[in-house]
Protein backbone atom coordinates (compact mmCIF):
# COMPACT_ATOMS: atom_id res chain seq x y z
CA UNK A 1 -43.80 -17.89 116.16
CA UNK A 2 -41.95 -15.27 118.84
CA UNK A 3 -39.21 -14.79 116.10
CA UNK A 4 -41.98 -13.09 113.35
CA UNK A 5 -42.68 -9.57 113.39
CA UNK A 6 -46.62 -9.76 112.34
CA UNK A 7 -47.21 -6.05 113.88
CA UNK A 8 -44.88 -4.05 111.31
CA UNK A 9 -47.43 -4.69 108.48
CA UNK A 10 -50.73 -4.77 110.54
CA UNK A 11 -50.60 -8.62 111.61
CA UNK A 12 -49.57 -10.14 108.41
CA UNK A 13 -46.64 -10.97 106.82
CA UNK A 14 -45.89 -11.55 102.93
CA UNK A 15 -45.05 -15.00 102.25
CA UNK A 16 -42.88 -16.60 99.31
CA UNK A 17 -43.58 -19.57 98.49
CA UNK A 18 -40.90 -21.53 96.35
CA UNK A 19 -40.90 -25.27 94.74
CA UNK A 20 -38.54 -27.12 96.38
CA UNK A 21 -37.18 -29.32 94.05
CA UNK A 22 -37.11 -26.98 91.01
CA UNK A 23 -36.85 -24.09 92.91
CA UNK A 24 -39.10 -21.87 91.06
CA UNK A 25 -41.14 -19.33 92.61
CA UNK A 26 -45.08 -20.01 92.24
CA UNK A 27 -46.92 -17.37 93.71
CA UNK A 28 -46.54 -14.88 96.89
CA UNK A 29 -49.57 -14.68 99.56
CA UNK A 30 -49.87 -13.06 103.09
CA UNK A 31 -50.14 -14.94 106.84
CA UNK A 32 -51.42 -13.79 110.11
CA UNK A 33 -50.09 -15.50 113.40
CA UNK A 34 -53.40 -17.86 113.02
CA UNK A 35 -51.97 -19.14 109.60
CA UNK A 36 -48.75 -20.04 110.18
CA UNK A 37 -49.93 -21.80 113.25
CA UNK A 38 -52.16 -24.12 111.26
CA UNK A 39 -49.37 -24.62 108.75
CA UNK A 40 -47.20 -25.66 111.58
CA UNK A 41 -49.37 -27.80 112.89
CA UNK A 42 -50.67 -29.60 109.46
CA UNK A 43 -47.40 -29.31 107.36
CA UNK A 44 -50.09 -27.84 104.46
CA UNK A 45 -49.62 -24.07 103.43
CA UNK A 46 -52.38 -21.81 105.21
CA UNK A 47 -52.81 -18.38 104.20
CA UNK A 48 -54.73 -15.10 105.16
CA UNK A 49 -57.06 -13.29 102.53
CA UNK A 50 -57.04 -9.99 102.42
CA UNK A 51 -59.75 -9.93 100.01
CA UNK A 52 -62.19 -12.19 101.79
CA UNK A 53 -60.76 -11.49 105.15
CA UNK A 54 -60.29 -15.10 106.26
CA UNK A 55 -57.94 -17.93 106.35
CA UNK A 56 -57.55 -20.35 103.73
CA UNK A 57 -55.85 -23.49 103.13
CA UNK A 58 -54.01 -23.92 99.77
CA UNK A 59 -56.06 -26.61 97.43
CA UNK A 60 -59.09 -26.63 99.32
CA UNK A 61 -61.37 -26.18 96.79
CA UNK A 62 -59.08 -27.22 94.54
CA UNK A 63 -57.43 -30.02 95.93
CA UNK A 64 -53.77 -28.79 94.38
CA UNK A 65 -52.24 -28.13 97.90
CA UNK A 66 -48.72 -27.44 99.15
CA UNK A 67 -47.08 -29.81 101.93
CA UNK A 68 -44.70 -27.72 103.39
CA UNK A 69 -40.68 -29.09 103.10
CA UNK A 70 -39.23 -26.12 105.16
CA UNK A 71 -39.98 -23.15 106.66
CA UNK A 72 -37.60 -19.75 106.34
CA UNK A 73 -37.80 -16.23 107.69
CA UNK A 74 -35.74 -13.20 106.17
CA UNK A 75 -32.87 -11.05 108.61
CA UNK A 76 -35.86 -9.17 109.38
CA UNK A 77 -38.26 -11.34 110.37
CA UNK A 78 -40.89 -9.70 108.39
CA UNK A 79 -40.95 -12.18 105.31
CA UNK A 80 -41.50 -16.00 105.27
CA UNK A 81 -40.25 -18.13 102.74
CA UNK A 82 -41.81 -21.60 102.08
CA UNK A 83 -40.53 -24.49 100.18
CA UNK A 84 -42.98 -26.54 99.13
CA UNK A 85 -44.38 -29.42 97.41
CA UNK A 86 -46.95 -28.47 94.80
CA UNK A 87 -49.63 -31.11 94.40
CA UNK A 88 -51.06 -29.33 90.95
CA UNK A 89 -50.76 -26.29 90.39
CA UNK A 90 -50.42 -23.06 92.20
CA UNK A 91 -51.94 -20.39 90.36
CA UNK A 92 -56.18 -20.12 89.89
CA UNK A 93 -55.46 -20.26 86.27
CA UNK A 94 -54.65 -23.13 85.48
CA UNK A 95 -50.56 -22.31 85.46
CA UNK A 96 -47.74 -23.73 87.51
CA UNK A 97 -46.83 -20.28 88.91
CA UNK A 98 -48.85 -17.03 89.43
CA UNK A 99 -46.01 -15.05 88.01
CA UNK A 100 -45.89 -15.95 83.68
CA UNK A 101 -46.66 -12.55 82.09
CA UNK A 102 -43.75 -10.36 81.05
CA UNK A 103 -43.69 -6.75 82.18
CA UNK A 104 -42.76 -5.32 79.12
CA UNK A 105 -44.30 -7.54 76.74
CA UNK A 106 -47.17 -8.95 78.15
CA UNK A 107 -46.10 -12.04 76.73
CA UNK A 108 -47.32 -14.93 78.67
CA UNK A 109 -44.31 -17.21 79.49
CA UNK A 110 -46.06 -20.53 80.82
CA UNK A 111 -48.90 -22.08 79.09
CA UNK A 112 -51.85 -23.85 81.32
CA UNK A 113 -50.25 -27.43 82.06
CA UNK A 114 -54.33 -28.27 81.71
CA UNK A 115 -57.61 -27.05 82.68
CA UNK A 116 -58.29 -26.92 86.18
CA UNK A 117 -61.82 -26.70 87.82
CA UNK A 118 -61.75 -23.78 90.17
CA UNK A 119 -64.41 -21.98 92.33
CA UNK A 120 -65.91 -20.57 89.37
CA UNK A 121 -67.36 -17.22 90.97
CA UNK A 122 -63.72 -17.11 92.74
CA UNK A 123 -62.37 -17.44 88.37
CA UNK A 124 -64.60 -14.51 87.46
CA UNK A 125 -63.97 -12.38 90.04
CA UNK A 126 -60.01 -12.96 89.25
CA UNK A 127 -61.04 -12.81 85.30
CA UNK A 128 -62.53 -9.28 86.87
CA UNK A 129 -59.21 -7.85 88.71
CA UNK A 130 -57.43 -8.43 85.39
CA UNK A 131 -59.55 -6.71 83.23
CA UNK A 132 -58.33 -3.47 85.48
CA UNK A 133 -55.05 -3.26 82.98
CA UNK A 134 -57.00 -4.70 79.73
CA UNK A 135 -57.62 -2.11 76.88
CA UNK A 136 -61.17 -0.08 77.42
CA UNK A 137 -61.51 -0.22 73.48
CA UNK A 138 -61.55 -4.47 73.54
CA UNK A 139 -62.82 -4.88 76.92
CA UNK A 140 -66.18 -3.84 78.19
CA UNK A 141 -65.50 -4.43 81.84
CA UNK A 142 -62.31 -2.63 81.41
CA UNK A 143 -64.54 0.05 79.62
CA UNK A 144 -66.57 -0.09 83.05
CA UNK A 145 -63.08 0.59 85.13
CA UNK A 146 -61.87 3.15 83.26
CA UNK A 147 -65.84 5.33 83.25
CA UNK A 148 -65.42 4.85 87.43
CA UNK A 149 -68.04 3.85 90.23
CA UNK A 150 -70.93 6.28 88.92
CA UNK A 151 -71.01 4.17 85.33
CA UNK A 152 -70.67 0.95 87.49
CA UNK A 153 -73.08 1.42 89.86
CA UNK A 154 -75.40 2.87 86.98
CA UNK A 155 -75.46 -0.71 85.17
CA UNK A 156 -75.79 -2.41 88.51
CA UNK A 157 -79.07 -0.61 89.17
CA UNK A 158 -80.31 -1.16 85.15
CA UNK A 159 -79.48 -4.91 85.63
CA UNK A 160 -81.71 -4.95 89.33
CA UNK A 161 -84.54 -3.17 87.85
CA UNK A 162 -84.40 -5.46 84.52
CA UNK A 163 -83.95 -8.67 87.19
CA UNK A 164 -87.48 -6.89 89.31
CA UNK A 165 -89.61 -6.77 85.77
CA UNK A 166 -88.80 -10.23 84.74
CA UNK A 167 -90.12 -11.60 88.07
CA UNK A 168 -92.94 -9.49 87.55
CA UNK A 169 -93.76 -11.43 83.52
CA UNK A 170 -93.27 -14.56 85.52
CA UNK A 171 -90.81 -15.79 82.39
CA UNK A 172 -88.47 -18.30 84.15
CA UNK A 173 -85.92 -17.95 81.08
CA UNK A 174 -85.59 -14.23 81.33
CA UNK A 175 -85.29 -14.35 85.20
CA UNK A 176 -82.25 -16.61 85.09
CA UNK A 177 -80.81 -13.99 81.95
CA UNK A 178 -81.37 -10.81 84.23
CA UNK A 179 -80.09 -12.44 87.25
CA UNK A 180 -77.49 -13.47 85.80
CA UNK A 181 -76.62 -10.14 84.30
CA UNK A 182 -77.36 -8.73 87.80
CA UNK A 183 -74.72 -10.86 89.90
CA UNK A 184 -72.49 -10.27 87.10
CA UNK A 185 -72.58 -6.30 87.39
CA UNK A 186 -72.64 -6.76 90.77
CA UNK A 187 -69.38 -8.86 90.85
CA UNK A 188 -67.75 -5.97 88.65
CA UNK A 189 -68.52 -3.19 91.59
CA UNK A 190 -67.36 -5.34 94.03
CA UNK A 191 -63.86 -6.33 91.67
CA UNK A 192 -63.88 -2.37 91.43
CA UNK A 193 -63.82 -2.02 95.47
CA UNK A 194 -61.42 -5.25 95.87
CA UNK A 195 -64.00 -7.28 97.92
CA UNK A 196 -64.21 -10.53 97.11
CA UNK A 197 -67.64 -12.51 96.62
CA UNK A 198 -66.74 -14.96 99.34
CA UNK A 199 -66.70 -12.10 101.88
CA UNK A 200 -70.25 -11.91 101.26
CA UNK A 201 -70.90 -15.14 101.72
CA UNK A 202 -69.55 -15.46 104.88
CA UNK A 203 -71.73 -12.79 105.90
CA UNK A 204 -74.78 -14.33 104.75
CA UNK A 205 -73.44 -17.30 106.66
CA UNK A 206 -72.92 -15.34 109.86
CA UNK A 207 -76.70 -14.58 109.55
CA UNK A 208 -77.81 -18.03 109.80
CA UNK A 209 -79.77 -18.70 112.52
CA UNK A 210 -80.47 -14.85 112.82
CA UNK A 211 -83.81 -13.37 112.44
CA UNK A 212 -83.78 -10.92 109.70
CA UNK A 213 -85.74 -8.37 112.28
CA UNK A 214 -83.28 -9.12 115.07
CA UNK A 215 -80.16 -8.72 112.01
CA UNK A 216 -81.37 -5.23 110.90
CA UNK A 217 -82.01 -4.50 114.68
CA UNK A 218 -78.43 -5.17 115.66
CA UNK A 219 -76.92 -3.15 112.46
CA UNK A 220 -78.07 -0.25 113.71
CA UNK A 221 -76.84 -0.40 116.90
């Protein structure tokens, strides 16, 4: 643990992570010093999230995790290198490895080995962050991207008030459409500001047990 330089990038360190029979490369993630502890200690592939600010172990919702074979640092001790076995598949699509589109092309070079059942809010918000480079003229989220936050935000606050008069009709069918129309938009300006859904979560879950008048109270401290 001494040997790792965590402090040069702000505590975490990028982290390739290689097949160790094939050696192929199947994705690249980030660990603090609290990640590659627990990897240590369970010989399964723990990572940090910089979008959802917490650690993670590979496969956990999935179940396609990575027992760790060996464990390698670059000459400067900034960059870890796993090999690993790859129960599954490594990327949230469905793919062997995260990296199968070419550059120039945008060919995609590895076709889904089969269809895996992910976190599906973690799917869309992934389906989201892609849409960033897709073509405004096919795409309407992309369209969303490429107007900025004021067009965003504009939709999310159509959607809420849409979501408020369906409650008001009382029309159960409606309420699920507008709510679901509402997260969606939602999901978008959040994709937009690179926070992931499960960060909210976790606050909501940090609120159990909390008073809403005793939450609000503390905020504004």
């Amino acid at each position: 643990m001494e040997r790792i330089d965590f402090e040069k990038n702000g505590g975490l360190v990028p982290v390739v992570v290689q097949d160790i029979d094939t050696n192929e490369v199947l994705m690249l993630a980030y660990m603090n010093k609290e990640a590659l502890q627990k990897t240590l200690e369970s010989g399964y592939a723990h990572y940090f999230s910089r979008s959802r600010n917490k650690l993670w172990k590979k496969g956990e919702s999935s179940g396609h995790t990575q027992e760790v074979k060996e464990i390698l640092v670059d000459c400067d001790n900034d960059t870890i290198l796993l090999k690993v076995k790859q129960n599954g598949v490594a990327c949230h699509t469905g793919r062997k490895s995260c990296f199968f589109t070419n550059l120039k092309t945008g060919e995609i070079t590895i076709d889904k080995e089969k269809e895996i059942e992910y976190n599906f809010v973690d799917k869309l918000y992934h389906t989201l962050l892609d849409r960033k480079n897709a073509d405004p003229k096919t795409s309407y989220v992309a369209s969303l991207f490429k107007k900025g936050e004021n067009s965003i935000l504009k939709k999310v606050v159509e959607e809420a008030g849409e979501f408020c008069f369906a409650v008001k009709d009382n029309d159960k069918k409606e309420i699920i459409y507008e709510a679901a129309d509402l997260a969606f938009h939602t999901l978008v300006a959040l994709a937009f500001k690179n926070i992931h859904p499960e960060a909210i979560l976790e606050e909501l879950k940090r609120r159990e047990g909390i008073s809403g008048i005793e939450e609000k109270k503390n905020r504004k401290k």
